[in-house]
Each structure stands twice: as structure tokens, then as C-alpha cells.
PDB file of N, CA and C in Angstrom:
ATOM      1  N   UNK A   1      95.544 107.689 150.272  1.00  0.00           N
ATOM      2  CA  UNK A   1      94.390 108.139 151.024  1.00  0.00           C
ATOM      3  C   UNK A   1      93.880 109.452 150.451  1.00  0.00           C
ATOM      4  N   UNK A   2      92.677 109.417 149.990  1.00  0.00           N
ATOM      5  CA  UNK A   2      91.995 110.549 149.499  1.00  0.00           C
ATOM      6  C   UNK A   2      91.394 111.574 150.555  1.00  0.00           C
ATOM      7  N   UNK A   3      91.897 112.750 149.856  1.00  0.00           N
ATOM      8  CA  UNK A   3      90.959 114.037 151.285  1.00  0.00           C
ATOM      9  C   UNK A   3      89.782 114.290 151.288  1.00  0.00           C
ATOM     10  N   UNK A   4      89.073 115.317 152.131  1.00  0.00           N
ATOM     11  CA  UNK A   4      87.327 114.962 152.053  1.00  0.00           C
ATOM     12  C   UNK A   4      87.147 116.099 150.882  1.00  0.00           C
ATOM     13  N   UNK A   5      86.517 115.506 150.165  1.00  0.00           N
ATOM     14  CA  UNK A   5      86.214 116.723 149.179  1.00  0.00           C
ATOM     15  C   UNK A   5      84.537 117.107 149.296  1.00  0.00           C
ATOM     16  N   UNK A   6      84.127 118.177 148.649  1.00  0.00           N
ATOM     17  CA  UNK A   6      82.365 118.378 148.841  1.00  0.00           C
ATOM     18  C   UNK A   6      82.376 118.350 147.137  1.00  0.00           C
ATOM     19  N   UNK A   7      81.501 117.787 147.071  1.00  0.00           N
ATOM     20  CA  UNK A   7      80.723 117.954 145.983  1.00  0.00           C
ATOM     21  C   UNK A   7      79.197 118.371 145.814  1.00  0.00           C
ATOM     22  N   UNK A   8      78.736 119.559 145.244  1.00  0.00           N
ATOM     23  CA  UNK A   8      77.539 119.925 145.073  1.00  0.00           C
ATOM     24  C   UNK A   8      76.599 118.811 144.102  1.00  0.00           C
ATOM     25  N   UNK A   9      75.089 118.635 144.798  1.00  0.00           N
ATOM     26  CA  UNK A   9      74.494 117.295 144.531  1.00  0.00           C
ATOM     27  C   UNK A   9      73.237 118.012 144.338  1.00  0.00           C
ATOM     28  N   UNK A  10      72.372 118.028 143.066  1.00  0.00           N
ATOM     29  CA  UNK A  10      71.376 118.839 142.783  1.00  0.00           C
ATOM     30  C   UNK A  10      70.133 117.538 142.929  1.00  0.00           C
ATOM     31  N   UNK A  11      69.163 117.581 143.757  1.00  0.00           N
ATOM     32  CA  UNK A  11      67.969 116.755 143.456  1.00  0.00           C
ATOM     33  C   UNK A  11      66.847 117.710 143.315  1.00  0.00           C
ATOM     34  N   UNK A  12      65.980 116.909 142.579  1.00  0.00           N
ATOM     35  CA  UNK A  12      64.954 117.335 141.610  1.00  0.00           C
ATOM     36  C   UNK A  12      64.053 115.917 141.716  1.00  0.00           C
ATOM     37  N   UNK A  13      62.366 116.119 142.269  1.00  0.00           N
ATOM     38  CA  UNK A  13      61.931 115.661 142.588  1.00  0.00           C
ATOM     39  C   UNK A  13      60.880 114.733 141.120  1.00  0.00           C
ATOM     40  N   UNK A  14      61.302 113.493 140.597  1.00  0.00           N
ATOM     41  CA  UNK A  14      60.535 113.724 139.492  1.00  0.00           C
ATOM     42  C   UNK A  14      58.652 113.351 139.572  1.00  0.00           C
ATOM     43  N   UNK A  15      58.765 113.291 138.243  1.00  0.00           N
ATOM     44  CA  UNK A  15      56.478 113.133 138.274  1.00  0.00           C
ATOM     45  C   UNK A  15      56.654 111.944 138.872  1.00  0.00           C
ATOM     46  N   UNK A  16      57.404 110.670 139.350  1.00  0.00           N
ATOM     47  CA  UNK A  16      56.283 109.620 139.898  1.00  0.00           C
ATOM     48  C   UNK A  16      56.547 110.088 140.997  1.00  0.00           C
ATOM     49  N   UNK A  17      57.489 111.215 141.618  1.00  0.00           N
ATOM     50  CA  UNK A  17      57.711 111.126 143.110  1.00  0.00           C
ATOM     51  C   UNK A  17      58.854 110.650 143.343  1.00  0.00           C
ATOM     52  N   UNK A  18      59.656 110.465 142.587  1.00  0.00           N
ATOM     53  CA  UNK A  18      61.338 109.562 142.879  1.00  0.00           C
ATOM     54  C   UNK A  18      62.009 110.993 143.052  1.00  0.00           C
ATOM     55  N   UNK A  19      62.890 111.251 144.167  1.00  0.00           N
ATOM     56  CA  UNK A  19      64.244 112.133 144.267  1.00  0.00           C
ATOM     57  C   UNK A  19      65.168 112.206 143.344  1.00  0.00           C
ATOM     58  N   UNK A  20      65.916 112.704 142.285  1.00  0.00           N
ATOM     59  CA  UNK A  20      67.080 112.281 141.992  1.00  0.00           C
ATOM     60  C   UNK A  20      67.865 113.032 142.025  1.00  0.00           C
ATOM     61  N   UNK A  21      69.232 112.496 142.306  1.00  0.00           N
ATOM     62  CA  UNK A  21      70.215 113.106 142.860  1.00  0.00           C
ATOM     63  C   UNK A  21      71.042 113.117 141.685  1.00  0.00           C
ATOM     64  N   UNK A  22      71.784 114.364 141.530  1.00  0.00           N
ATOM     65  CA  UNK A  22      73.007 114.499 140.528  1.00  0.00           C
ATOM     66  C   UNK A  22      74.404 115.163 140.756  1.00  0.00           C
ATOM     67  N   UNK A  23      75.427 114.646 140.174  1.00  0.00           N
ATOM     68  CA  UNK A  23      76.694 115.451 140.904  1.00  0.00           C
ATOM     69  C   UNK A  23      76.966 115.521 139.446  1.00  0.00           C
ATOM     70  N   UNK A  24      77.178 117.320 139.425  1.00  0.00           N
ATOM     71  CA  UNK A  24      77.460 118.059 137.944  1.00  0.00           C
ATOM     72  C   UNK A  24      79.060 117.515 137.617  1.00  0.00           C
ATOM     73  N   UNK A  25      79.645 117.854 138.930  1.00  0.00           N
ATOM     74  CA  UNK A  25      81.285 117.354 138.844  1.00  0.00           C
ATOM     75  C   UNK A  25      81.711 115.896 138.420  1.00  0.00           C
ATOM     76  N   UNK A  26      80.396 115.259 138.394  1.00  0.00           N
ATOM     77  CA  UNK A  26      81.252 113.616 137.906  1.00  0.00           C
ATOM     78  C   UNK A  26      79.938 113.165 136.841  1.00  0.00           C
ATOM     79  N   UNK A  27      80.483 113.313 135.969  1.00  0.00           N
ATOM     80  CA  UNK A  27      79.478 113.013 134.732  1.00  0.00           C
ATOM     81  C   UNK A  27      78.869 111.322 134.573  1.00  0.00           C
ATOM     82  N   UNK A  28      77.684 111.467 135.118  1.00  0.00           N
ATOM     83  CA  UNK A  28      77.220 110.083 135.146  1.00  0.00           C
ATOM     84  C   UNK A  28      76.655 109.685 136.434  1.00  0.00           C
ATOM     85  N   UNK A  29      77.165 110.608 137.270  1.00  0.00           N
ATOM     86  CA  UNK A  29      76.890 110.313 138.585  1.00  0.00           C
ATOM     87  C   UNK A  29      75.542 110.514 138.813  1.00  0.00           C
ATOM     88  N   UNK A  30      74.734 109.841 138.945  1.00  0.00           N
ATOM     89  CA  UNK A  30      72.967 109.860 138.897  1.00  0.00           C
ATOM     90  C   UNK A  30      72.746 108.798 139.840  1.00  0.00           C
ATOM     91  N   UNK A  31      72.245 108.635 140.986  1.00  0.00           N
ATOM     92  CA  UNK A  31      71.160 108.204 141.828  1.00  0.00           C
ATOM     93  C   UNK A  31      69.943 108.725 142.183  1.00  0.00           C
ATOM     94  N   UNK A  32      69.013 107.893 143.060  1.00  0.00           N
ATOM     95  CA  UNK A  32      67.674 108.601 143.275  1.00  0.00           C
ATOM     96  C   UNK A  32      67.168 107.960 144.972  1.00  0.00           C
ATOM     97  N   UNK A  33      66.427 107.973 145.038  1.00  0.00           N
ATOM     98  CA  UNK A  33      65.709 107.769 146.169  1.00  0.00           C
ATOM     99  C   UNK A  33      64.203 108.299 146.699  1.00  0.00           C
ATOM    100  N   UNK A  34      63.533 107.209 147.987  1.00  0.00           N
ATOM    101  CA  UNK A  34      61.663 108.194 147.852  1.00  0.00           C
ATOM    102  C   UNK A  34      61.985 109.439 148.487  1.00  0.00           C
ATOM    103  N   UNK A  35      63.002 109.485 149.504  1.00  0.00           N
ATOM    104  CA  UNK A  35      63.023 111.088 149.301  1.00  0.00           C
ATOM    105  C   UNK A  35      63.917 111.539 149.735  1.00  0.00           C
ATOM    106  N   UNK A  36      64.147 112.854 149.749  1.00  0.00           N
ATOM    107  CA  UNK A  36      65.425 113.702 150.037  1.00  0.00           C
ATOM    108  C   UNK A  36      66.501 113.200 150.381  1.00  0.00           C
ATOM    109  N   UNK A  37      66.074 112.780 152.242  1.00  0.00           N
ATOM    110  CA  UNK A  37      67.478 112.156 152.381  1.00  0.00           C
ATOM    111  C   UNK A  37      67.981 111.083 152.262  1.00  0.00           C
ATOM    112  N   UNK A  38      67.342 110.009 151.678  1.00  0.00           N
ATOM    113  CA  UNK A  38      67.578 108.941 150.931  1.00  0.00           C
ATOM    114  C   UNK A  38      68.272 109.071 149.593  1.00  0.00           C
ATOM    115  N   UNK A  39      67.729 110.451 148.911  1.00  0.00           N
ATOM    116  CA  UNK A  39      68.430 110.182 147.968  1.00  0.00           C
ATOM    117  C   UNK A  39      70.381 110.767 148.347  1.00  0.00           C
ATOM    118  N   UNK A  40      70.064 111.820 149.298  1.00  0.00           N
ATOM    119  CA  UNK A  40      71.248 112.344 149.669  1.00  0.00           C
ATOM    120  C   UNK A  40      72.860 111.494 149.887  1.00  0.00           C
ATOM    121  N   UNK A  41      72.353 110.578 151.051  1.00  0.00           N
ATOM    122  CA  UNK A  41      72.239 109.443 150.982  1.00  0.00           C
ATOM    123  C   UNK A  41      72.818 108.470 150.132  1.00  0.00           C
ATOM    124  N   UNK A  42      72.350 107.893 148.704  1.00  0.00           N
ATOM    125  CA  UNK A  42      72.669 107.509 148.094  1.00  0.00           C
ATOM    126  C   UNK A  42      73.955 108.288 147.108  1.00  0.00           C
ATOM    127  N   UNK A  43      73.262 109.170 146.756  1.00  0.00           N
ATOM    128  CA  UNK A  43      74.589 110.090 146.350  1.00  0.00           C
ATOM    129  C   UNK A  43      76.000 109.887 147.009  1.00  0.00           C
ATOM    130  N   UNK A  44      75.938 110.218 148.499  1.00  0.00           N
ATOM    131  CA  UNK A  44      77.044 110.010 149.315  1.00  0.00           C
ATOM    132  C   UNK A  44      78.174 108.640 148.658  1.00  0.00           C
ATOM    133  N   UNK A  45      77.049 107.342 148.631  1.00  0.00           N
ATOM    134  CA  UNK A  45      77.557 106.363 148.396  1.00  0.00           C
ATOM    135  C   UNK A  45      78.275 105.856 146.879  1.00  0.00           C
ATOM    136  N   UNK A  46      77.229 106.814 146.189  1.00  0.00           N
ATOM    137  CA  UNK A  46      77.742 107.113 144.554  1.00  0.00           C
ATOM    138  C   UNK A  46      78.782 107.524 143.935  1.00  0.00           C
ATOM    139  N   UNK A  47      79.133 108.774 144.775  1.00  0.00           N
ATOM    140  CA  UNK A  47      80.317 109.286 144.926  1.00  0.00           C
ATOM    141  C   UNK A  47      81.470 108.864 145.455  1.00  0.00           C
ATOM    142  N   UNK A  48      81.560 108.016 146.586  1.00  0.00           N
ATOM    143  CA  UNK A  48      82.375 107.164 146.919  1.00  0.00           C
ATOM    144  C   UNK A  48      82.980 106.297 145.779  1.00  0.00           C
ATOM    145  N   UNK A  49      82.197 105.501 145.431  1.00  0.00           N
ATOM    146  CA  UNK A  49      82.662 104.200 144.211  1.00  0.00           C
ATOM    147  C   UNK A  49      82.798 105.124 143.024  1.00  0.00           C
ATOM    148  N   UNK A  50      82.185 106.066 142.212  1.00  0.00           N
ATOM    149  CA  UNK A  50      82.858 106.481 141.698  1.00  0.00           C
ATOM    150  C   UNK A  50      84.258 107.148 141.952  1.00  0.00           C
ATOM    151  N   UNK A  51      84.504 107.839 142.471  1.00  0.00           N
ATOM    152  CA  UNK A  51      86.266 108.597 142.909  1.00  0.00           C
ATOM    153  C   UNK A  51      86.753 107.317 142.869  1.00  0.00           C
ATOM    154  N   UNK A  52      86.102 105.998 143.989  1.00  0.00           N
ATOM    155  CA  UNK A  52      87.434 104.648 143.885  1.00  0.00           C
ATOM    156  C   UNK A  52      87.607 104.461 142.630  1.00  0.00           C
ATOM    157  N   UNK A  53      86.530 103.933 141.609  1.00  0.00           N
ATOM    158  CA  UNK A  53      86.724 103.704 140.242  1.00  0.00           C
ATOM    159  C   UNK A  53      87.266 104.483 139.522  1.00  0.00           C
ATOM    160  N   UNK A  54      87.532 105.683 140.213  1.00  0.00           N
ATOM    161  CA  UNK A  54      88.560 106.416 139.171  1.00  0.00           C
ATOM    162  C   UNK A  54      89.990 106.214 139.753  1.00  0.00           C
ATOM    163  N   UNK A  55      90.155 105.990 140.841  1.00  0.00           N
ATOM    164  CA  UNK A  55      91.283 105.857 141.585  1.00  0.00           C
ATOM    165  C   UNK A  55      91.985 104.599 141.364  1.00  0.00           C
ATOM    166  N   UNK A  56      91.029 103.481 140.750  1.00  0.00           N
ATOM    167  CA  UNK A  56      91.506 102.181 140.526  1.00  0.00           C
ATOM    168  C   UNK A  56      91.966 102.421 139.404  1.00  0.00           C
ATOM    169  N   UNK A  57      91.845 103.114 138.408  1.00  0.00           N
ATOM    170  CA  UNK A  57      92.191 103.336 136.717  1.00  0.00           C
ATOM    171  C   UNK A  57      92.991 104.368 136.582  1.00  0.00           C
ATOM    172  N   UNK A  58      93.676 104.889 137.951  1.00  0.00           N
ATOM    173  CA  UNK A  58      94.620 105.425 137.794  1.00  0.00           C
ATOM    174  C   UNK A  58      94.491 107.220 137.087  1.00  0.00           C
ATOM    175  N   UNK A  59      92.550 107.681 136.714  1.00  0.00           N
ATOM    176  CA  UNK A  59      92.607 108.447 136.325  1.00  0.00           C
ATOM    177  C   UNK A  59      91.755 109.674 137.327  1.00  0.00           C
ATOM    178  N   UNK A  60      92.249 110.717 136.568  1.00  0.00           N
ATOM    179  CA  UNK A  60      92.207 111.937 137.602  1.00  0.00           C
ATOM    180  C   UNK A  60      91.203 112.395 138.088  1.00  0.00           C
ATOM    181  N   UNK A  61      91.080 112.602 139.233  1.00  0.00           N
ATOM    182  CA  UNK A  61      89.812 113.205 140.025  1.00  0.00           C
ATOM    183  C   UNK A  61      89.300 114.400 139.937  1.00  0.00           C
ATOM    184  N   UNK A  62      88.280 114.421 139.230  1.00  0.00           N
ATOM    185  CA  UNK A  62      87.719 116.129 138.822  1.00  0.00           C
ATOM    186  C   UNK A  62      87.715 116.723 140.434  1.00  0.00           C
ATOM    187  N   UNK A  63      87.979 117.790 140.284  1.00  0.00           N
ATOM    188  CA  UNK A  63      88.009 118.986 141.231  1.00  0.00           C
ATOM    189  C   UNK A  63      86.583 119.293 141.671  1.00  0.00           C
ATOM    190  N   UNK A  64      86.071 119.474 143.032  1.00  0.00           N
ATOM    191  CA  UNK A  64      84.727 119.736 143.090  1.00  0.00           C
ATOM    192  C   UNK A  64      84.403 121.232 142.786  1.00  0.00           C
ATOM    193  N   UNK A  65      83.188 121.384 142.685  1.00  0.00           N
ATOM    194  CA  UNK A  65      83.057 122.376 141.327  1.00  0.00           C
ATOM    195  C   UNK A  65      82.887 123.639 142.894  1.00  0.00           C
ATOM    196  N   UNK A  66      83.111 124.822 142.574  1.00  0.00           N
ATOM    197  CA  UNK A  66      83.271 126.037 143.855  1.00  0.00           C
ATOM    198  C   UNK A  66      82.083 126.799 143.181  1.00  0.00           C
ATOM    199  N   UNK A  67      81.247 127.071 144.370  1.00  0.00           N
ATOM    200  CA  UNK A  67      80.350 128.123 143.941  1.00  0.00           C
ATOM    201  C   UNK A  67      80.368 129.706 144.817  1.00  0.00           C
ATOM    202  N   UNK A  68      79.805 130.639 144.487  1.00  0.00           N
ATOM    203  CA  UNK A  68      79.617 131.845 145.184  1.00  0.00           C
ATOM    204  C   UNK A  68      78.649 132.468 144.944  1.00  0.00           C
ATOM    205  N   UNK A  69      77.622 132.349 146.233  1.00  0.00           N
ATOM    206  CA  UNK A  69      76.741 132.745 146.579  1.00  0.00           C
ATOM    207  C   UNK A  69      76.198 134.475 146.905  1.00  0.00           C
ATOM    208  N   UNK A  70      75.920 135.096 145.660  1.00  0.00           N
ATOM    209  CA  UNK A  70      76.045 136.843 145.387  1.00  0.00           C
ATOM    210  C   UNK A  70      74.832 137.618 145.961  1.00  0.00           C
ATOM    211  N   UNK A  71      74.732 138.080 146.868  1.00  0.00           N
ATOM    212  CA  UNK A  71      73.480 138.298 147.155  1.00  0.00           C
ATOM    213  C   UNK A  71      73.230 140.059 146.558  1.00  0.00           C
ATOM    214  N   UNK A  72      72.432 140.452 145.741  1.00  0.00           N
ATOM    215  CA  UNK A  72      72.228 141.864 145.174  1.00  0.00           C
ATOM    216  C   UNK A  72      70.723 142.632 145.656  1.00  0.00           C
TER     217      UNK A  72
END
């Protein structure tokens, strides 16, 4: 049983208007959606099957990436 991990998910709205969603921590991990929380959303679900597919192959689960927020 896997623990809840966060992963930071960058979307970026492109020219036709599609959302897309990216997780820096799992290389490849790209979905999209018409908007925000659709694509959010999808991500959620992206991330899921990927970690299983890594979990089925027995190989290691990148660490979600930690950020800190510096305010100057």
C-alpha cells in the first residue's frame, strides 16, 4: 500500500485553449484538459497509473519534488 504523496502539477494554458498539465517529478507525465480543473483532474488520474506502472515493474518511485516558498 502506497502513502499519499503530493506532487507539484504545472498547467499552462496552450494557443488552441487546451490546459496542460505536467508533473516535473515523473518524466512523461503529460495530460491536458478544456480547463483547469479538468485538467487537474486528469493529472490526478495520470499520476495514479503511472506510480502503479512503476510499482508493477518493481521500479522506484521518484520522491515528490519539495518546494520553498521565499518571500523578500
Amino acid at each position: 500500500m502506497r502513502l499519499s504523496m503530493k506532487y507539484r502539477v504545472l498547467i499552462e494554458q496552450d494557443e488552441d485553449g487546451v490546459f496542460v498539465a505536467q508533473v516535473p517529478a515523473l518524466p512523461g507525465c503529460v495530460t491536458q484538459g478544456t480547463t483547469r480543473p479538468e485538467a487537474l483532474a486528469n493529472a490526478r488520474e495520470a499520476i495514479a497509473a503511472y506510480l502503479e506502472s512503476l510499482e508493477k515493474r518493481d521500479e522506484p518511485i521518484p520522491p515528490p519534488i519539495v518546494e520553498e516558498i521565499i518571500e523578500v
